[in-house]
PDB file of N, CA and C in Angstrom:
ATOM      1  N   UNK A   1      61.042 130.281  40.820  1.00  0.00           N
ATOM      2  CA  UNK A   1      61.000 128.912  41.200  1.00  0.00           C
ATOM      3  C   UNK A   1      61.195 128.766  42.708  1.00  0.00           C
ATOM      4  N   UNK A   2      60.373 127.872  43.149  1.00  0.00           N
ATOM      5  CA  UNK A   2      60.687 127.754  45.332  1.00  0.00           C
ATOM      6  C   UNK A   2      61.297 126.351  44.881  1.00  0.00           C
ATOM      7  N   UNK A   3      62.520 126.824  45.521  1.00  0.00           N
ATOM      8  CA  UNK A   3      63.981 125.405  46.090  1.00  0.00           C
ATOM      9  C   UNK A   3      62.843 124.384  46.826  1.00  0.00           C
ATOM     10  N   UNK A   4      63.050 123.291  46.746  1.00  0.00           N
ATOM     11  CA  UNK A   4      62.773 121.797  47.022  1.00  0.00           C
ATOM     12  C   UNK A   4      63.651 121.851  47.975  1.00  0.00           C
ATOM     13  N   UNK A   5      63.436 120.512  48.722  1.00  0.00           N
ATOM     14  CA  UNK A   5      64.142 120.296  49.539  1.00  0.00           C
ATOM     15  C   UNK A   5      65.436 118.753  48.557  1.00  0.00           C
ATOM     16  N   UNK A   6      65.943 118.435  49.498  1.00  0.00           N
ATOM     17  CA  UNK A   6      67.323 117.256  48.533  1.00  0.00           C
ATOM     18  C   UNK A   6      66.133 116.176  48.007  1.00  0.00           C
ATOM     19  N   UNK A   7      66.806 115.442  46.515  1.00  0.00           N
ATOM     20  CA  UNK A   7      65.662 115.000  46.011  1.00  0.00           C
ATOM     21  C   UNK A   7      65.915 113.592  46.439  1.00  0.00           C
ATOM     22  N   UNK A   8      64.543 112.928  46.593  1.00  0.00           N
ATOM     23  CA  UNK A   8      64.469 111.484  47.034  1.00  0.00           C
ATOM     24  C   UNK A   8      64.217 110.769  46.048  1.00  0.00           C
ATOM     25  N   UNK A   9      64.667 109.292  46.548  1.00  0.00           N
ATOM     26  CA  UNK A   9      64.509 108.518  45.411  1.00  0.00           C
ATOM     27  C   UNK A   9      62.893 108.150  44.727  1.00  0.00           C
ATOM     28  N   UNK A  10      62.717 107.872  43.643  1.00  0.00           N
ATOM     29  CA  UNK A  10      60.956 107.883  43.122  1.00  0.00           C
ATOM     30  C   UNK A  10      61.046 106.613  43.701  1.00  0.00           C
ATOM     31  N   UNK A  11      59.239 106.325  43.989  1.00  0.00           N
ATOM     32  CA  UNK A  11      58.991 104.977  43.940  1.00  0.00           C
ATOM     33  C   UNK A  11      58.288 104.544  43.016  1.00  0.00           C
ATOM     34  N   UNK A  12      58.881 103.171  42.578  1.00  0.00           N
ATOM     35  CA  UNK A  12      58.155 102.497  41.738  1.00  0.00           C
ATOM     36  C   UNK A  12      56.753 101.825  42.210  1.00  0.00           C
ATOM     37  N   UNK A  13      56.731 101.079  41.091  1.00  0.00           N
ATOM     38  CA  UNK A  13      54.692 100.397  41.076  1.00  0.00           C
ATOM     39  C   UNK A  13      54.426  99.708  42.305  1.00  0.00           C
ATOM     40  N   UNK A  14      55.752  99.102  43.232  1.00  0.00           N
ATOM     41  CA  UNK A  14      55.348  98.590  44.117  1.00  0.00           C
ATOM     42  C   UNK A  14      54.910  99.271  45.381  1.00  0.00           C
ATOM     43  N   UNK A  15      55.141 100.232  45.169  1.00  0.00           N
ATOM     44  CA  UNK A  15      55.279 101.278  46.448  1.00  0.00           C
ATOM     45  C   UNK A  15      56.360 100.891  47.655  1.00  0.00           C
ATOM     46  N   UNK A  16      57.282 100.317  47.427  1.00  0.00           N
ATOM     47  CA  UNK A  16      58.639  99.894  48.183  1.00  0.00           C
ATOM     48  C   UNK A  16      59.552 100.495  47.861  1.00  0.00           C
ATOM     49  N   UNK A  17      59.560 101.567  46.958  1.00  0.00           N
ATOM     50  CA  UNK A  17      61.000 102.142  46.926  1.00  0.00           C
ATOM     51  C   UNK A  17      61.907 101.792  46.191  1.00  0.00           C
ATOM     52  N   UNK A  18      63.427 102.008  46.091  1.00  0.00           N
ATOM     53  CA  UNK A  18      64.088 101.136  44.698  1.00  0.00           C
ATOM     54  C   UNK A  18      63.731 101.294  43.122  1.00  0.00           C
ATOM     55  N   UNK A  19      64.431 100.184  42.861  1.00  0.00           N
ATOM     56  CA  UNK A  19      64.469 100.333  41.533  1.00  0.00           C
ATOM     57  C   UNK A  19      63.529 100.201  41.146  1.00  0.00           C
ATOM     58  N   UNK A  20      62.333  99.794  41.524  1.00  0.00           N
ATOM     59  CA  UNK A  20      60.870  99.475  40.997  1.00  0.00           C
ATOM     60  C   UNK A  20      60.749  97.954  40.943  1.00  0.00           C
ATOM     61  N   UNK A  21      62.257  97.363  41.213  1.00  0.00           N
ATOM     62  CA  UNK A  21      61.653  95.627  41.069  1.00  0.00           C
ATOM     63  C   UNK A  21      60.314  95.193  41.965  1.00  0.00           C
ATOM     64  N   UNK A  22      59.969  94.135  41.693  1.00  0.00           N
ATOM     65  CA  UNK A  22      59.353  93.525  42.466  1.00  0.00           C
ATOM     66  C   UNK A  22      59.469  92.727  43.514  1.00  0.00           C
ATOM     67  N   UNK A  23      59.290  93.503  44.974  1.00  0.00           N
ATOM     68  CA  UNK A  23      59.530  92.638  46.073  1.00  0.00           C
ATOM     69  C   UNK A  23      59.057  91.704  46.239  1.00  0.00           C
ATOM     70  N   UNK A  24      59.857  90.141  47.073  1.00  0.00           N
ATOM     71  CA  UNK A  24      58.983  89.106  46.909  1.00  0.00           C
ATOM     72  C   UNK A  24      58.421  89.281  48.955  1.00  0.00           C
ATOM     73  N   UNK A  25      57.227  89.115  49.075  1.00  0.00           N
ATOM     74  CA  UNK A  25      57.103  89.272  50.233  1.00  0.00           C
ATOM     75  C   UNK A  25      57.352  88.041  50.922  1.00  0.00           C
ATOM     76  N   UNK A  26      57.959  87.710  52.006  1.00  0.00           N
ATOM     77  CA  UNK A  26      58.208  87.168  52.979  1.00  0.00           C
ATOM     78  C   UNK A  26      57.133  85.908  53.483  1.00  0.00           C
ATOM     79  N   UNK A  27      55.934  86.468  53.188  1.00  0.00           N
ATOM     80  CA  UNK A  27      54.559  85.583  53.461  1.00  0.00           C
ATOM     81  C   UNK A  27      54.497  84.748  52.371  1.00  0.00           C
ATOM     82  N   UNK A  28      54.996  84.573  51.188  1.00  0.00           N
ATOM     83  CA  UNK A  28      54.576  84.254  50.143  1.00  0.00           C
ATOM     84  C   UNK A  28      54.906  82.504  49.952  1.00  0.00           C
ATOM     85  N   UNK A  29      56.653  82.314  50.095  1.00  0.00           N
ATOM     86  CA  UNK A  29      56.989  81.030  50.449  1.00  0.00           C
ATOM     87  C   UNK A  29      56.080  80.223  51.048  1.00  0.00           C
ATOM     88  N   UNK A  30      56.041  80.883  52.483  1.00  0.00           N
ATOM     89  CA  UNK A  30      55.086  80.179  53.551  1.00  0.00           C
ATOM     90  C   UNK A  30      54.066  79.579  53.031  1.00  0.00           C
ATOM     91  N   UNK A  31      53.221  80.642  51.984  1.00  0.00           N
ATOM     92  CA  UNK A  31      52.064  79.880  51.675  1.00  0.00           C
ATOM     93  C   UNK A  31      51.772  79.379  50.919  1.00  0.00           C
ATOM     94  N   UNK A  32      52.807  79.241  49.899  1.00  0.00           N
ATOM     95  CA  UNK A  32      53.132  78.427  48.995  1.00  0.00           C
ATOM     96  C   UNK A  32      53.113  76.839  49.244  1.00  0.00           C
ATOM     97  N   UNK A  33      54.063  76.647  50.821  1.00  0.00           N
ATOM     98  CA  UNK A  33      54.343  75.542  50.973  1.00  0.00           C
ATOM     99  C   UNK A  33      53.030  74.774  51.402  1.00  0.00           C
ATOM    100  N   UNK A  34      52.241  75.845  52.256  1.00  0.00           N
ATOM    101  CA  UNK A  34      51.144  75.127  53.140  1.00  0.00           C
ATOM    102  C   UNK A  34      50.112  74.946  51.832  1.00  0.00           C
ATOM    103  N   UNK A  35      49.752  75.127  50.756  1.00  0.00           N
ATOM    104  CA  UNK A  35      48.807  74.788  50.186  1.00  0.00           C
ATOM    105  C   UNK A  35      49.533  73.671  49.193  1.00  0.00           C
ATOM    106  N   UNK A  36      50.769  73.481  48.828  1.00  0.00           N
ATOM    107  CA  UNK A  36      51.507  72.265  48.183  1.00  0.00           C
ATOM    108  C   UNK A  36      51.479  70.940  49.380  1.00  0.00           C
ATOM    109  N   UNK A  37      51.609  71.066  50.151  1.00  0.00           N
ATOM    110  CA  UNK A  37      51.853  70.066  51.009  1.00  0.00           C
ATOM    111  C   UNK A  37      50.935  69.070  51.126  1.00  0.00           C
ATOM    112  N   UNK A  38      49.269  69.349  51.070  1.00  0.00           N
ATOM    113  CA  UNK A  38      48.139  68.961  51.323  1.00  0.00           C
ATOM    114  C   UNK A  38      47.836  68.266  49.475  1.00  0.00           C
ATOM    115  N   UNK A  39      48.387  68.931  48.760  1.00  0.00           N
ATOM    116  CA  UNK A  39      48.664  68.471  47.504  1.00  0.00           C
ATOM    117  C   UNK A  39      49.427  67.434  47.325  1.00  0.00           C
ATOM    118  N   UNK A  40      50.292  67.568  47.466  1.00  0.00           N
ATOM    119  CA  UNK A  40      51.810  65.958  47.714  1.00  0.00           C
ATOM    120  C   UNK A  40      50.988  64.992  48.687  1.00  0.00           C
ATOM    121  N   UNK A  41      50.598  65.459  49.711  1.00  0.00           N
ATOM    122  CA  UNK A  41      50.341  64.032  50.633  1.00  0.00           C
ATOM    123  C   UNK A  41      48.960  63.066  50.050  1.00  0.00           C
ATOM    124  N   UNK A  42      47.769  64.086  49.256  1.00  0.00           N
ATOM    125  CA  UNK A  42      47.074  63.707  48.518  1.00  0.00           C
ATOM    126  C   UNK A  42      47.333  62.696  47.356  1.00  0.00           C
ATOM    127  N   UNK A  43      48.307  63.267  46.773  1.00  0.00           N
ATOM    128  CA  UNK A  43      48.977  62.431  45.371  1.00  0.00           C
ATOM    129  C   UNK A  43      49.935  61.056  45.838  1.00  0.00           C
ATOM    130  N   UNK A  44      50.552  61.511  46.953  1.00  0.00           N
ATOM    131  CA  UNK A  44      51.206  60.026  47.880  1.00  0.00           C
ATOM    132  C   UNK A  44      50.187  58.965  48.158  1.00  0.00           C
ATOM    133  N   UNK A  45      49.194  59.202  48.369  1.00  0.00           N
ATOM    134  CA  UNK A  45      48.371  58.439  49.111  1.00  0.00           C
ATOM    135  C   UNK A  45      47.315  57.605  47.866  1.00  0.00           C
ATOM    136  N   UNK A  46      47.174  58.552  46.718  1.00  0.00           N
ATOM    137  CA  UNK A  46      47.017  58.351  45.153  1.00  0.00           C
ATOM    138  C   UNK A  46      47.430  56.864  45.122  1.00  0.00           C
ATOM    139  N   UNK A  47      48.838  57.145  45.108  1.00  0.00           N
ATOM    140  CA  UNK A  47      49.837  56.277  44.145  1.00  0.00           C
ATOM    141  C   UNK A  47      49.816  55.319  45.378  1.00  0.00           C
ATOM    142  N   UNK A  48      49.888  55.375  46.692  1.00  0.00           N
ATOM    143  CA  UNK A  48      50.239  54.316  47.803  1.00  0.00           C
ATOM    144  C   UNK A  48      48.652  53.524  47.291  1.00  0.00           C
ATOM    145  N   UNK A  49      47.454  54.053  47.336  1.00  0.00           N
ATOM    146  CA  UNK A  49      45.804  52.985  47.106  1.00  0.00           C
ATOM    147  C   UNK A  49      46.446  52.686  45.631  1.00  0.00           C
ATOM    148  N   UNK A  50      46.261  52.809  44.366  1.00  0.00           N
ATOM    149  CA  UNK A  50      46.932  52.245  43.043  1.00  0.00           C
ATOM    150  C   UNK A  50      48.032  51.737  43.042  1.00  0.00           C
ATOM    151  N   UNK A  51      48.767  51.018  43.371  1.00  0.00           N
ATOM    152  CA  UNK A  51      49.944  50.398  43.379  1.00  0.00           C
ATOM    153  C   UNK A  51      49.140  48.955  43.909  1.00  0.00           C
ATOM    154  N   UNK A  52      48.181  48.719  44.210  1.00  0.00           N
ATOM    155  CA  UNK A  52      47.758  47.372  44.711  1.00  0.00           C
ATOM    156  C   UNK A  52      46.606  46.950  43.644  1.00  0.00           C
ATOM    157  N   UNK A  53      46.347  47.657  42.708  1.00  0.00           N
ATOM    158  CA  UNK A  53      45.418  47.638  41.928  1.00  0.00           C
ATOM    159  C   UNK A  53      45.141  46.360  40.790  1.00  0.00           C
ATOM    160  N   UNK A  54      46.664  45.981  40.576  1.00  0.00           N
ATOM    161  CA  UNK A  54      46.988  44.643  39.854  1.00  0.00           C
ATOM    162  C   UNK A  54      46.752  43.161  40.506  1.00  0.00           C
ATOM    163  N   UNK A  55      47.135  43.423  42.075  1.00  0.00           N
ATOM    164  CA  UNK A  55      46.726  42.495  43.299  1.00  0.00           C
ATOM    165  C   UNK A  55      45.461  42.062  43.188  1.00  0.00           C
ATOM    166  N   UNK A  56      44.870  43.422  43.540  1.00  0.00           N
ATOM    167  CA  UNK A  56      43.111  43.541  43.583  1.00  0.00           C
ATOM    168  C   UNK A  56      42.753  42.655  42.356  1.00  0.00           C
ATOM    169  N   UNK A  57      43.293  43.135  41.398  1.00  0.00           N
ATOM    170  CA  UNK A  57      42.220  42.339  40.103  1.00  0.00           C
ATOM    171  C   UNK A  57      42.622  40.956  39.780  1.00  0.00           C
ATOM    172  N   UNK A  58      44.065  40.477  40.508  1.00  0.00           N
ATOM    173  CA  UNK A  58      44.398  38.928  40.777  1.00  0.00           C
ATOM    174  C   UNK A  58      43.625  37.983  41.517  1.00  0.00           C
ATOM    175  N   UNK A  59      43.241  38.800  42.220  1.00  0.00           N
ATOM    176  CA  UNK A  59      41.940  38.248  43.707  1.00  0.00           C
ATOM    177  C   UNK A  59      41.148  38.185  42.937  1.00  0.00           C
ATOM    178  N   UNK A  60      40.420  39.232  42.619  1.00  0.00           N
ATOM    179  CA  UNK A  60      39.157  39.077  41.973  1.00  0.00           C
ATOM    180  C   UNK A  60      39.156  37.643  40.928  1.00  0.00           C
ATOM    181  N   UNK A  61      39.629  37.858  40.354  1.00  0.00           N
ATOM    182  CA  UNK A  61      40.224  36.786  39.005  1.00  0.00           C
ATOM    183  C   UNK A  61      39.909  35.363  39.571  1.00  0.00           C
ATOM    184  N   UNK A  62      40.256  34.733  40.985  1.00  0.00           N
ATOM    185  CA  UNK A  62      40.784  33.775  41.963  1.00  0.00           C
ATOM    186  C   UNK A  62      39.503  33.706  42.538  1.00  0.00           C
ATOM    187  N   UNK A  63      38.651  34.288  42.510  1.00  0.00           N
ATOM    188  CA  UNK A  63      37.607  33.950  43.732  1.00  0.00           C
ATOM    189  C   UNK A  63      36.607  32.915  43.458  1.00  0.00           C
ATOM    190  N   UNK A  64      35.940  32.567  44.227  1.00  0.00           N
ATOM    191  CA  UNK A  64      34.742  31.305  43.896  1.00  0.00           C
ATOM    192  C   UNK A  64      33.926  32.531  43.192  1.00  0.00           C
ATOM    193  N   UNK A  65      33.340  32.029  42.400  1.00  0.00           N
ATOM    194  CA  UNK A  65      32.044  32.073  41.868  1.00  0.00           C
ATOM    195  C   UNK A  65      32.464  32.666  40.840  1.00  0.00           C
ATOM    196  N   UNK A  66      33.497  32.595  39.760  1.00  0.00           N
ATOM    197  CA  UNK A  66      33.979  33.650  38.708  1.00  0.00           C
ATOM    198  C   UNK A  66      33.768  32.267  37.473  1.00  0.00           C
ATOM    199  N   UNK A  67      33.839  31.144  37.913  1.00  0.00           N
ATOM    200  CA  UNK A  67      34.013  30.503  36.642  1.00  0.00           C
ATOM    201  C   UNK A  67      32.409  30.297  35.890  1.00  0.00           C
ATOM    202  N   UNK A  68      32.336  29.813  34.590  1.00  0.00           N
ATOM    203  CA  UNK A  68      31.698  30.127  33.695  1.00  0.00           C
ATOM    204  C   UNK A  68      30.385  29.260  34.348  1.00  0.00           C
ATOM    205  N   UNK A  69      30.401  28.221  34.946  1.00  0.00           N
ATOM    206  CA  UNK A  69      29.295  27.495  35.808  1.00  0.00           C
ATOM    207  C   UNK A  69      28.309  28.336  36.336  1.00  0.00           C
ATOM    208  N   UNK A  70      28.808  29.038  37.647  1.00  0.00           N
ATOM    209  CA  UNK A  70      28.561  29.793  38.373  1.00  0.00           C
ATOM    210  C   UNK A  70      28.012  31.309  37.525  1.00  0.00           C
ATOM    211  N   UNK A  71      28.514  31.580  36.745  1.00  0.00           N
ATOM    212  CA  UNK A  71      28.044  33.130  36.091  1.00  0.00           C
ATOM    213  C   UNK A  71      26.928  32.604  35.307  1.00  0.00           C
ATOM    214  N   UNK A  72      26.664  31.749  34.966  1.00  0.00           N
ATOM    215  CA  UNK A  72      25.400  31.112  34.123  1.00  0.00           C
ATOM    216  C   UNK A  72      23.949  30.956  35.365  1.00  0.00           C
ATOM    217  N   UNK A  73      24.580  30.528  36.273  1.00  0.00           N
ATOM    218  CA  UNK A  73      23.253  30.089  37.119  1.00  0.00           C
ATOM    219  C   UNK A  73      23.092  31.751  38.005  1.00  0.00           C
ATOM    220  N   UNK A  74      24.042  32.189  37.998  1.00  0.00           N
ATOM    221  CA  UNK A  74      23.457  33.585  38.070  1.00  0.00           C
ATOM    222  C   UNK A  74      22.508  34.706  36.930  1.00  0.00           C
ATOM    223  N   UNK A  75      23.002  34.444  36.231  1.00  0.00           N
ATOM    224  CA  UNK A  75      22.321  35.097  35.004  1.00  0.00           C
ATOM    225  C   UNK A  75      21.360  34.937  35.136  1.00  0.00           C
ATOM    226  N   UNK A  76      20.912  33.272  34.835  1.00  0.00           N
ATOM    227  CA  UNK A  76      19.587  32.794  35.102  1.00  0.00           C
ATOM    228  C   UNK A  76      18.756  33.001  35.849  1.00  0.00           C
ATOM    229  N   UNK A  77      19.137  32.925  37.768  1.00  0.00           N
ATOM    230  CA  UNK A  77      18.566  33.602  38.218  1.00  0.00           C
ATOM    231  C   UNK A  77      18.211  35.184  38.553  1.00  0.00           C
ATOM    232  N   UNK A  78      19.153  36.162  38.071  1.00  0.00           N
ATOM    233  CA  UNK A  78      18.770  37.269  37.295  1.00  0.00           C
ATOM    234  C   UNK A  78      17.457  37.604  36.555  1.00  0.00           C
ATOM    235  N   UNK A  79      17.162  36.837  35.353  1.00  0.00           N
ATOM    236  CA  UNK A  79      16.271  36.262  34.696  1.00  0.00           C
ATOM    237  C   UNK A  79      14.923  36.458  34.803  1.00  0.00           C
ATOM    238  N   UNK A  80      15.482  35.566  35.988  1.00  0.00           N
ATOM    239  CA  UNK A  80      13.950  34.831  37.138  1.00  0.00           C
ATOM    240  C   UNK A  80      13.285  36.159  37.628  1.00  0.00           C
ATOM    241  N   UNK A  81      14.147  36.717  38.355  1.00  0.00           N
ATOM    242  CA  UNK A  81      14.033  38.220  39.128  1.00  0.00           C
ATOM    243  C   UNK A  81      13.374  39.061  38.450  1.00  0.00           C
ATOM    244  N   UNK A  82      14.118  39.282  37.153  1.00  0.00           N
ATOM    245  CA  UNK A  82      13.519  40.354  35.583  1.00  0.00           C
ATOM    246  C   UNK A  82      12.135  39.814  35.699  1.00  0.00           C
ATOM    247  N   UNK A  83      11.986  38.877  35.465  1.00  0.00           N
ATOM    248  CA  UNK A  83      10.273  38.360  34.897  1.00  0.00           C
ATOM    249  C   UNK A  83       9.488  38.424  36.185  1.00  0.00           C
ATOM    250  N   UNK A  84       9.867  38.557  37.690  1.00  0.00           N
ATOM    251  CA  UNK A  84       8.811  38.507  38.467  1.00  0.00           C
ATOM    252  C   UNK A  84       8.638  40.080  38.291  1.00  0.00           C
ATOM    253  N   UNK A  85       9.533  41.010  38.159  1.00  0.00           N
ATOM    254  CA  UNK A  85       9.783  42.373  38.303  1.00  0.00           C
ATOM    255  C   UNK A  85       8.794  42.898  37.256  1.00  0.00           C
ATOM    256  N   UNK A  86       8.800  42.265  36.192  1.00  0.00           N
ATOM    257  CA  UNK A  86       7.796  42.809  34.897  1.00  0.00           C
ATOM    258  C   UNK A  86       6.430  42.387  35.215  1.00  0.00           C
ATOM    259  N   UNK A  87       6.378  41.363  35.503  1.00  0.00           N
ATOM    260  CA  UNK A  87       4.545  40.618  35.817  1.00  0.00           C
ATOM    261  C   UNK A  87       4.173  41.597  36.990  1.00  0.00           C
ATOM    262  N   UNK A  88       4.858  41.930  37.454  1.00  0.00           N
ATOM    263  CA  UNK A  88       4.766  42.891  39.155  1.00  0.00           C
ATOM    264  C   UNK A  88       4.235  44.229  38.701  1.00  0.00           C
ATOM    265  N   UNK A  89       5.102  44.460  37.463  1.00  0.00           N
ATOM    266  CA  UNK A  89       4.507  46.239  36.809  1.00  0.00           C
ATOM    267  C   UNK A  89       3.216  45.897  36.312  1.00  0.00           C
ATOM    268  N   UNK A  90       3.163  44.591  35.499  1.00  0.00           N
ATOM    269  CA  UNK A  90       2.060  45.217  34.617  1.00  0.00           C
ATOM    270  C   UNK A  90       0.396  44.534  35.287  1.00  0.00           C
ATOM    271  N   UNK A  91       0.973  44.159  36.332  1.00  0.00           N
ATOM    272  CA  UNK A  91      -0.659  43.587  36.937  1.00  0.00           C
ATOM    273  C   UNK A  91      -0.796  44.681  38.229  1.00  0.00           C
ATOM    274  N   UNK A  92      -2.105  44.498  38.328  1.00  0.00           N
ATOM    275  CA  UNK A  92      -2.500  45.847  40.176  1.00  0.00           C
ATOM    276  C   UNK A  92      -2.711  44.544  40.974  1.00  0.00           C
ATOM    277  N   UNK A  93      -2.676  43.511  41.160  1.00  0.00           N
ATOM    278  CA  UNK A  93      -2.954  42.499  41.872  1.00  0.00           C
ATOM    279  C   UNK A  93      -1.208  42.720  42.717  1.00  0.00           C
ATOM    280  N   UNK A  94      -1.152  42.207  44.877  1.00  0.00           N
ATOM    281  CA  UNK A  94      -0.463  42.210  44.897  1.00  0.00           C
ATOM    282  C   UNK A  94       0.625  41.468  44.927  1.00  0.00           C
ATOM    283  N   UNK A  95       1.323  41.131  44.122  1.00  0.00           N
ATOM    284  CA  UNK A  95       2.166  39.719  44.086  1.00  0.00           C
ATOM    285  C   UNK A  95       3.095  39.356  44.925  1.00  0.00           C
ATOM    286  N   UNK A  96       3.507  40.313  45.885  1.00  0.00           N
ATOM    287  CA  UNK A  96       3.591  39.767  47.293  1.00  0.00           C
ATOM    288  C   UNK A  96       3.329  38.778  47.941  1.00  0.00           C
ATOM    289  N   UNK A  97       2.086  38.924  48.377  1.00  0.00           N
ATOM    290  CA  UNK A  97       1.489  37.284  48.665  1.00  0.00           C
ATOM    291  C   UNK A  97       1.095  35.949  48.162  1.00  0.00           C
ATOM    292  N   UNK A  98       1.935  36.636  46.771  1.00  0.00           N
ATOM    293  CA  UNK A  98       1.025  35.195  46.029  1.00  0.00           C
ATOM    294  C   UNK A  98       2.327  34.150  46.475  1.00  0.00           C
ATOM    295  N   UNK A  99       1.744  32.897  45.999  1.00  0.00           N
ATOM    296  CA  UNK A  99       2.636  31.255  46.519  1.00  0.00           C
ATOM    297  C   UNK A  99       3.962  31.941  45.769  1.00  0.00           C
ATOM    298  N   UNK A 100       5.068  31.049  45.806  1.00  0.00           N
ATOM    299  CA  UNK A 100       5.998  31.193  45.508  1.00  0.00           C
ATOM    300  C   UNK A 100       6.390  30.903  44.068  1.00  0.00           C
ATOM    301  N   UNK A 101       5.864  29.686  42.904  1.00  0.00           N
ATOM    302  CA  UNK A 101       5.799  29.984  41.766  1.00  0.00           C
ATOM    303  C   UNK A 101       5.796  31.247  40.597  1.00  0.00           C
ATOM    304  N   UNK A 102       4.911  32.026  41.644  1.00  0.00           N
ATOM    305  CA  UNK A 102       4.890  33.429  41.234  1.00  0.00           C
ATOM    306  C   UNK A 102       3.779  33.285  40.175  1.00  0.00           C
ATOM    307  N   UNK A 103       2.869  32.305  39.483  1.00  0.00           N
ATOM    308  CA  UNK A 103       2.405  32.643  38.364  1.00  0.00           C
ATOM    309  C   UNK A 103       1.050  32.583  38.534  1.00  0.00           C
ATOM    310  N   UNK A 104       0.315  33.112  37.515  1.00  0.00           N
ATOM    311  CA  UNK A 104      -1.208  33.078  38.080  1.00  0.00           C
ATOM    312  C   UNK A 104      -2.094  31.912  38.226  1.00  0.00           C
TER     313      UNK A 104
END
């Protein structure tokens, strides 16, 4: 048998030496924090735009043109729009220029 020299300690899986625990490296915190941070200020800013969201739909609620008057004479003219939009597909004539009645 050839003598060794004094025996050293094994290394474990980490290749650090020791008991084989797992070292936590030093870099790791760091970058932990920098990719959470951009996360939190995202989710702050979440909750800061939604927190007015009940406001928003109070306004809306409040504004001219919401009552049942007004949503009718829109519809209607909606309507109006639909039917020039369809006579427009189904003729090659260009209805552009025609008078303003719109009809033939």
């Amino acid at each position: 048998m050839v003598p060794r020299g004094p025996e050293r300690p094994r290394k474990g899986r980490s290749g650090r030496g020791g008991t084989g625990a797992m070292a936590v490296d030093p870099r790791w915190p760091v970058a932990l924090v920098r990719g959470a941070v951009p996360v939190a200020l995202g989710l702050l800013l979440w909750v800061a735009m939604a927190g007015g969201e009940q406001d928003r739909q109070q306004t809306l609620k409040v504004q001219p043109g919401a009552d049942s008057t007004s949503l009718s004479q829109r519809r209607r003219h909606n309507e109006l729009i639909m039917a020039a939009l369809r006579e427009a597909a189904e003729t090659d004539d260009n209805v552009a220029q025609r008078r303003v009645p719109w009809r033939k």
